[in-house]
Protein backbone atom coordinates (compact mmCIF):
# COMPACT_ATOMS: atom_id res chain seq x y z
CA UNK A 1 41.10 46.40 -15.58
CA UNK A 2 42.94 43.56 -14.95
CA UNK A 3 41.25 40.96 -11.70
CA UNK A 4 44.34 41.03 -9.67
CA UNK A 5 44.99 45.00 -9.93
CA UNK A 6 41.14 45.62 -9.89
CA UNK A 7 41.04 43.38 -6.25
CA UNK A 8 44.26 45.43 -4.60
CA UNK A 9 42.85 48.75 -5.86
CA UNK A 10 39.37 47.67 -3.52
CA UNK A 11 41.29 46.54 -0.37
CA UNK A 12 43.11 49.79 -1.14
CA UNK A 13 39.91 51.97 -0.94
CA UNK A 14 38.45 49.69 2.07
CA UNK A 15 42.10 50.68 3.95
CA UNK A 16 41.06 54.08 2.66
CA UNK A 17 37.92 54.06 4.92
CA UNK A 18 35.66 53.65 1.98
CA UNK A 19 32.12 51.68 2.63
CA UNK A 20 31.51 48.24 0.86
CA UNK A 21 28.83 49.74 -0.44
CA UNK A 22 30.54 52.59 -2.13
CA UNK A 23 33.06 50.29 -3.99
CA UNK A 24 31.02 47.98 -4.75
CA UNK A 25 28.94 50.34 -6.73
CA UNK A 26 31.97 52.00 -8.17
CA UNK A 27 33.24 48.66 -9.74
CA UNK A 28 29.37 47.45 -10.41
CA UNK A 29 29.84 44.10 -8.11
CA UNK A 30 28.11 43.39 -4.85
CA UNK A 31 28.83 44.20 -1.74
CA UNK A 32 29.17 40.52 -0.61
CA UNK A 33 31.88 40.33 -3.50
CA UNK A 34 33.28 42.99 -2.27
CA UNK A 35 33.86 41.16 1.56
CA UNK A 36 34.94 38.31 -0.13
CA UNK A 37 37.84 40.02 -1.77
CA UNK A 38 38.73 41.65 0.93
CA UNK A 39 38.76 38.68 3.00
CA UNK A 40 40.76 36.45 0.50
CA UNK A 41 43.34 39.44 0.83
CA UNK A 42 43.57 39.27 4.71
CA UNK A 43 42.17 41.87 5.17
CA UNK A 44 40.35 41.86 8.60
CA UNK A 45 37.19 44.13 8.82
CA UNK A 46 36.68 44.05 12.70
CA UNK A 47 38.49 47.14 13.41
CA UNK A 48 36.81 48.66 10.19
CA UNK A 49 33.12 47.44 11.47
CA UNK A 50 34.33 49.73 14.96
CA UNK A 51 35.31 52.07 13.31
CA UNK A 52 32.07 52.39 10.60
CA UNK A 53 29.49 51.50 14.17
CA UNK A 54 30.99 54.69 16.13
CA UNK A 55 29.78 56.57 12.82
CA UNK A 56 26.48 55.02 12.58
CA UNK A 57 26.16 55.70 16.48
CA UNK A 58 27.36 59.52 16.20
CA UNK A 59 24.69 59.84 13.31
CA UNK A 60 21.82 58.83 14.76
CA UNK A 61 22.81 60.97 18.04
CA UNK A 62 23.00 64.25 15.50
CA UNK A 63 19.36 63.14 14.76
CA UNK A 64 19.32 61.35 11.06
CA UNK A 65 16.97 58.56 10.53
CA UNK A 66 18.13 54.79 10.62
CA UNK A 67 17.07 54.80 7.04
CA UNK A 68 19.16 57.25 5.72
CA UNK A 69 21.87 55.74 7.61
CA UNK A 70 21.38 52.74 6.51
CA UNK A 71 21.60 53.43 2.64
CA UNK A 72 24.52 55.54 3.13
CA UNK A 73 26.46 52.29 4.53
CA UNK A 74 24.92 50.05 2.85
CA UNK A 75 23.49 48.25 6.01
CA UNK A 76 19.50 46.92 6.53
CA UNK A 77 17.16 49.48 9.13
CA UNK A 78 17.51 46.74 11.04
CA UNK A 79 21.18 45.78 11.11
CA UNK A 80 21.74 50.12 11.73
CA UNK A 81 18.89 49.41 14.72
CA UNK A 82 20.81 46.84 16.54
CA UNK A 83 23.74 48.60 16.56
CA UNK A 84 22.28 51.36 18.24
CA UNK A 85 20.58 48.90 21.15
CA UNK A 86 23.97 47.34 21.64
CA UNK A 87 25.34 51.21 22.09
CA UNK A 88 22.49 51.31 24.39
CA UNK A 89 19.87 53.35 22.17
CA UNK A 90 17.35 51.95 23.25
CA UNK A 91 14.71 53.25 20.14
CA UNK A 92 14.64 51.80 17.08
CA UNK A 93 13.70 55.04 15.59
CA UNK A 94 16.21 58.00 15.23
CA UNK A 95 15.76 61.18 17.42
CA UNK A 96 11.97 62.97 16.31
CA UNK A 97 14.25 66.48 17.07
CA UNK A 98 11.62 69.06 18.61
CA UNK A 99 8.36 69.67 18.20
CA UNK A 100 8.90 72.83 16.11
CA UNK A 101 11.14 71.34 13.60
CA UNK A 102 9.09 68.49 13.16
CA UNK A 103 6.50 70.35 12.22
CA UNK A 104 8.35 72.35 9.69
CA UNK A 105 9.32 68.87 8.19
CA UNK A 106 5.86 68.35 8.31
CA UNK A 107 4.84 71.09 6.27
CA UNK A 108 7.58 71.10 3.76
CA UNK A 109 6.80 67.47 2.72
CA UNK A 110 2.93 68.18 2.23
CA UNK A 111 4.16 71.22 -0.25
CA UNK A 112 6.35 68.90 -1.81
CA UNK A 113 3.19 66.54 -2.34
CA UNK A 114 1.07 69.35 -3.41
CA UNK A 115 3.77 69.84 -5.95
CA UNK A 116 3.20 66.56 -7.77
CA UNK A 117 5.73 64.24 -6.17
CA UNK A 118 5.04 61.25 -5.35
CA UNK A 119 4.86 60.33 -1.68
CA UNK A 120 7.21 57.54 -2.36
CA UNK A 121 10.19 59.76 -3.44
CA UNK A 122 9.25 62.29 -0.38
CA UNK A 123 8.98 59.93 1.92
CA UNK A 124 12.48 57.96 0.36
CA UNK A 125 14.13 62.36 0.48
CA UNK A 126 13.23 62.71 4.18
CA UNK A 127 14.57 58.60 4.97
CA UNK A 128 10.72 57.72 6.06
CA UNK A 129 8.58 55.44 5.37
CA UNK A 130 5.77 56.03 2.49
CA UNK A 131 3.16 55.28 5.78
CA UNK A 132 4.94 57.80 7.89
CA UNK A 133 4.31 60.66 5.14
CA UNK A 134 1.00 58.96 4.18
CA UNK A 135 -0.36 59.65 7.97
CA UNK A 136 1.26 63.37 7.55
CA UNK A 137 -0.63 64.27 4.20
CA UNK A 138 -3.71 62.82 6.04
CA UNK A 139 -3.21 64.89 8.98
CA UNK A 140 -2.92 67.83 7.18
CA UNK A 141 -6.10 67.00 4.95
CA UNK A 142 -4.33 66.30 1.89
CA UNK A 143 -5.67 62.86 0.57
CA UNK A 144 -3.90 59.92 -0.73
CA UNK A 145 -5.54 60.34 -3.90
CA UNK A 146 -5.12 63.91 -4.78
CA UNK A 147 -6.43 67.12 -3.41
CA UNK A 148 -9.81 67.17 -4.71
CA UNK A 149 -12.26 65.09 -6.92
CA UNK A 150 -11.39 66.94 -10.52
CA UNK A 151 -7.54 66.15 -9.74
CA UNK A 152 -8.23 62.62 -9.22
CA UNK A 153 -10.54 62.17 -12.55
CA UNK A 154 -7.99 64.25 -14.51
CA UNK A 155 -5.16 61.55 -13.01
CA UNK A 156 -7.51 58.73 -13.85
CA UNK A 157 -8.42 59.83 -17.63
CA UNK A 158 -4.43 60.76 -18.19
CA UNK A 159 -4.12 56.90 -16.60
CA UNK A 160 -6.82 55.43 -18.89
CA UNK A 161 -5.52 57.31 -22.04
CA UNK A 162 -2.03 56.04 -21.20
CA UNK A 163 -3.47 52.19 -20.97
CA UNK A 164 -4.98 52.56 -24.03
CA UNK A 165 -1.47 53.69 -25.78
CA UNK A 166 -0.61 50.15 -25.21
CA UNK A 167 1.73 50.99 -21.78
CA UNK A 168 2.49 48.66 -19.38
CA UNK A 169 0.00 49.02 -16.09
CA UNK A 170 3.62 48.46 -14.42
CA UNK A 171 5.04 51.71 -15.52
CA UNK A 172 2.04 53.57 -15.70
CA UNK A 173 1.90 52.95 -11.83
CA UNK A 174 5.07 53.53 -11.62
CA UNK A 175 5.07 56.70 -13.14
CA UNK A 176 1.86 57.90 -11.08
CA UNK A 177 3.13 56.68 -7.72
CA UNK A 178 0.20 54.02 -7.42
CA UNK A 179 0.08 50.13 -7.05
CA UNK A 180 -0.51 47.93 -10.32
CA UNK A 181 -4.03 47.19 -8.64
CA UNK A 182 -4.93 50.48 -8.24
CA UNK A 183 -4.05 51.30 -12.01
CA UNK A 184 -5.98 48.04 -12.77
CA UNK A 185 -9.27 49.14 -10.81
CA UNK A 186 -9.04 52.40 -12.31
CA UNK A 187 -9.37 51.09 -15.89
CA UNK A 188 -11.89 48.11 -14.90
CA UNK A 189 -13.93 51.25 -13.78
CA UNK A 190 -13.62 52.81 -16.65
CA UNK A 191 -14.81 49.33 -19.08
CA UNK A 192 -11.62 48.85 -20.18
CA UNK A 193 -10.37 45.36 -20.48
CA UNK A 194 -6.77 45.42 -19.77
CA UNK A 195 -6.87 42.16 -21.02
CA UNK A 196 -7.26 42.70 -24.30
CA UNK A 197 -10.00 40.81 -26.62
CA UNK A 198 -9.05 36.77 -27.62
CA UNK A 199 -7.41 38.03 -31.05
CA UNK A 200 -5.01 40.30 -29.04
CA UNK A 201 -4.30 38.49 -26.03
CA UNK A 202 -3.50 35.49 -29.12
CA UNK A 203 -1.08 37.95 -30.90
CA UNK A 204 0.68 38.97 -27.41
CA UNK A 205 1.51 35.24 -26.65
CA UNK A 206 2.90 34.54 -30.08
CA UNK A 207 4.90 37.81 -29.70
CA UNK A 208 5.95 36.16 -26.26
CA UNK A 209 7.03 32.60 -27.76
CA UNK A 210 8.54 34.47 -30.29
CA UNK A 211 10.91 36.37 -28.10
CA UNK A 212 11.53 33.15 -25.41
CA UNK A 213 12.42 31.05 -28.78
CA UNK A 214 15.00 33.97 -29.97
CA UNK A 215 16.79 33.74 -26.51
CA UNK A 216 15.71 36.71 -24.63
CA UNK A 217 14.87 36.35 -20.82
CA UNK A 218 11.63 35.50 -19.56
CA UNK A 219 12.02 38.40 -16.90
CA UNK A 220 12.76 41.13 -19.89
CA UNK A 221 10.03 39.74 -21.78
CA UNK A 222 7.69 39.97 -18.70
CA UNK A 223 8.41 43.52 -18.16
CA UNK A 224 8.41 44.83 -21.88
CA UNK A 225 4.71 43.20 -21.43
CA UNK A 226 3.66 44.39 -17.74
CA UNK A 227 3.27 40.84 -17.06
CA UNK A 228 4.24 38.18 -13.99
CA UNK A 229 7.13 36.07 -14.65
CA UNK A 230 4.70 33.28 -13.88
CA UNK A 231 2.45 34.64 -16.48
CA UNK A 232 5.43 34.42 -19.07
CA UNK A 233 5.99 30.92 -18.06
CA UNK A 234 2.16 29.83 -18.25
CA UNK A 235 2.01 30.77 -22.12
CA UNK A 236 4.83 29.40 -22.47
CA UNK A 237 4.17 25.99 -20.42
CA UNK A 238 0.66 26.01 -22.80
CA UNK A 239 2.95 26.23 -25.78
CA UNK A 240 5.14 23.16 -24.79
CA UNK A 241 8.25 25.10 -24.08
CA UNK A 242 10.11 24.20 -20.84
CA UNK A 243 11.96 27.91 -19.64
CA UNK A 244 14.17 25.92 -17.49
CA UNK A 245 15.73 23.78 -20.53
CA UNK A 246 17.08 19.93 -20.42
CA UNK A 247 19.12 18.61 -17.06
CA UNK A 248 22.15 19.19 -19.13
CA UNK A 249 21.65 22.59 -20.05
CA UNK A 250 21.17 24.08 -16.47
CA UNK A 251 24.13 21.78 -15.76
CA UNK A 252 26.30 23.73 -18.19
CA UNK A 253 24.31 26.65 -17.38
CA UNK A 254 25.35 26.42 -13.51
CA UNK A 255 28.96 25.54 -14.06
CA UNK A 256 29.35 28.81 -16.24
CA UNK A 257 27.61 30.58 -13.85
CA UNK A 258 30.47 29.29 -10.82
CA UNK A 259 32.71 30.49 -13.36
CA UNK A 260 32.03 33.49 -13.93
CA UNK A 261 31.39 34.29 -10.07
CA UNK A 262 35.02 33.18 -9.37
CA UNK A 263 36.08 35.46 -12.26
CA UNK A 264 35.36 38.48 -10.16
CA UNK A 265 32.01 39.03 -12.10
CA UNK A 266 28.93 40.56 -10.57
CA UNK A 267 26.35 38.18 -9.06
CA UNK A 268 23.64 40.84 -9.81
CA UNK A 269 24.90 41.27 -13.38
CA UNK A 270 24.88 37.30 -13.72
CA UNK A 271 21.59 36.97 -12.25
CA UNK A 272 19.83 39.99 -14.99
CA UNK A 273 21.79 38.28 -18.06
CA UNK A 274 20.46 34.56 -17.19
CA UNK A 275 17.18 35.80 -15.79
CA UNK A 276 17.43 34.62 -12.49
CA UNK A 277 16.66 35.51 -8.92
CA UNK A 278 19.91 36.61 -7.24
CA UNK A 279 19.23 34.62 -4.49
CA UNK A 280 19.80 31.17 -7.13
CA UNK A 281 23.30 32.59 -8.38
CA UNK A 282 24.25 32.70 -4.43
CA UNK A 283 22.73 29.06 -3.98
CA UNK A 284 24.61 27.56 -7.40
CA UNK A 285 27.83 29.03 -6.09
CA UNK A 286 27.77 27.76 -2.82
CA UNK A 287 26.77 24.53 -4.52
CA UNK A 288 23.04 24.15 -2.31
CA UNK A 289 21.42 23.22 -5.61
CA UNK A 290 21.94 21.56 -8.84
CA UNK A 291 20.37 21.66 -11.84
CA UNK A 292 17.95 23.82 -10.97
C-alpha cells in the first residue's frame, strides 16, 4: 500500500473510533507513528482522548482491572491510574467486586495452576500481577514450585534433560514459567556445567564470530545462544571485532535509519533488523545522538 493512501486510511480508522493501539498493530508500526500521522494530518486527538477516558472510567466502574484496561488501549497501569484519580477514583486498583466472587476467582485460578499453566499466563488471563496470583496459590497451599516434592524432581530432570539437548536456559525457562537463574541453579545442582568444557565453550565463540562476521545481529545471535548481548560483545571485543563498526558506518547507518523512519517504516521493525534498542532509533531520529 501506497504511504499517502496507507496514512488517510489510519486517520480514517482513528475518526472511526479505533485505538492507536489497534491500528498500529494492524499496519505493524508503533503507536507513536501512529500519533504522528495523525497529527501531521490535523487531526486533533483531544476530543478523541475524552472520548477514549469516559471509556476507561466506565470500565473500571463495571469492575475490570487497570491492567486489562490498559492493554486493551494501549495505555501504561499507570497512565489508566491517573485517569481514574483525575475522575476522582481515588484507588489505583480496580474494584475487588465482593467477597464471594473473589473467591471464586480465587479458586478458578489455583485449578488453572494445578492444570499446568504457568502463573505468568494466569495471572496475565485474569489482568493481575504474577505476585497477586503467587500470594493466592500460597494461600491456598499450592507452592510456587509445584504441588509436591516428586512433581518438582520430575520438572527438574525434564529441565536437566532439556539442558543437556543443547537448549537455551532462556527458553527452557521460558517454557517452564521459571527465571534463567532458577533454571541455572537447577542444573548447577544437578553437576552440570552449563558452561560447557574449554573445547566447547572455544567452538561456541567461533560459531559466534562466525555469524557477527556473516552480518547477522548480535541480539539474534545472543538469543539462538541463550546468551547476554554483552556476552556476544565480550567474545567478540576478545576477538578484535568492534560490533559498533567505524564513525562512518554508524554515520551512514543513522542517516538510513532517519530515512527509513520518515518513510512511514516501523521504529520497532528498524530497531530488530539493525539490532538495536528501540529507545536509540527514537534518539537518532530526533537527532539526540550521533554516531552512536
Amino acid at each position: 500500500m501506497i504511504n499517502h493512501k496507507r496514512n488517510a486510511e489510519i486517520v480514517r480508522r482513528i475518526q472511526a473510533g479505533e485505538t492507536h493501539a489497534a491500528v498500529a498493530k494492524k499496519f505493524e508500526l508503533s503507536p507513536i507513528t501512529v500519533s504522528n500521522i495523525c497529527y501531521a494530518k490535523g487531526l486533533n486527538g483531544r476530543e478523541k482522548r475524552r472520548e477514549r477516558n469516559a471509556k476507561i472510567i466506565r470500565r473500571i466502574r463495571e469492575g475490570e482491572t487497570l491492567n486489562a484496561v490498559a492493554v486493551d488501549f494501549g495505555l501504561t497501569s499507570s497512565r489508566v491510574s491517573k485517569i481514574c484519580r483525575k475522575a476522582g477514583i481515588i484507588s489505583r486498583r480496580a474494584p475487588k467486586g465482593t467477597k464471594e466472587e473473589r473467591q471464586a476467582r480465587n479458586a478458578e485460578i489455583v485449578r488453572r495452576v494445578k492444570a499446568g499453566k504457568t502463573q505468568v499466563a494466569v495471572a496475565k488471563e485474569f489482568g493481575l500481577s504474577a505476585v497477586m496470583v503467587n500470594n493466592i496459590c500460597r494461600e491456598a497451599g499450592l507452592t510456587t514450585m509445584g504441588s509436591t516434592k516428586e512433581e518438582r524432581e520430575e520438572r527438574n530432570a525434564e529441565i536437566i534433560r532439556k539442558v543437556r539437548r543443547k537448549e537455551s536456559q532462556k527458553a527452557v525457562a521460558k517454557e517452564f514459567g521459571l527465571s534463567t537463574v532458577m533454571v541455572n541453579n537447577i542444573c548447577r545442582e544437578a553437576g552440570l556445567n552449563t558452561i560447557g568444557t574449554k573445547e566447547e565453550r572455544k567452538e561456541r565463540n567461533a560459531e559466534i564470530i562466525r555469524r557477527v562476521q556473516k552480518g547477522e545481529t548480535h541480539k539474534d545471535i545472543a538469543h539462538d545462544f541463550g546468551l547476554t548481548l554483552g556476552g556476544v560483545a565480550h567474545i567478540c571485543w576478545k576477538a578484535g571485532i568492534r560490533l559498533r563498526g567505524t564513525k562512518e558506518e554508524r554515520k551512514e547507518r543513522n542517516a538510513e535509519i532517519v530515512r527509513r523512519v520518515q518513510k512511514g517504516e516501523s521504529p520497532k521493525d528498524i530497531a530488530e533488523e539493525f539490532g538495536l534498542a528501540l529507545s536509540t532509533i527514537h534518539k537518532i531520529r530526533r537527532g539526540m545522538i550521533g554516531p552512536c
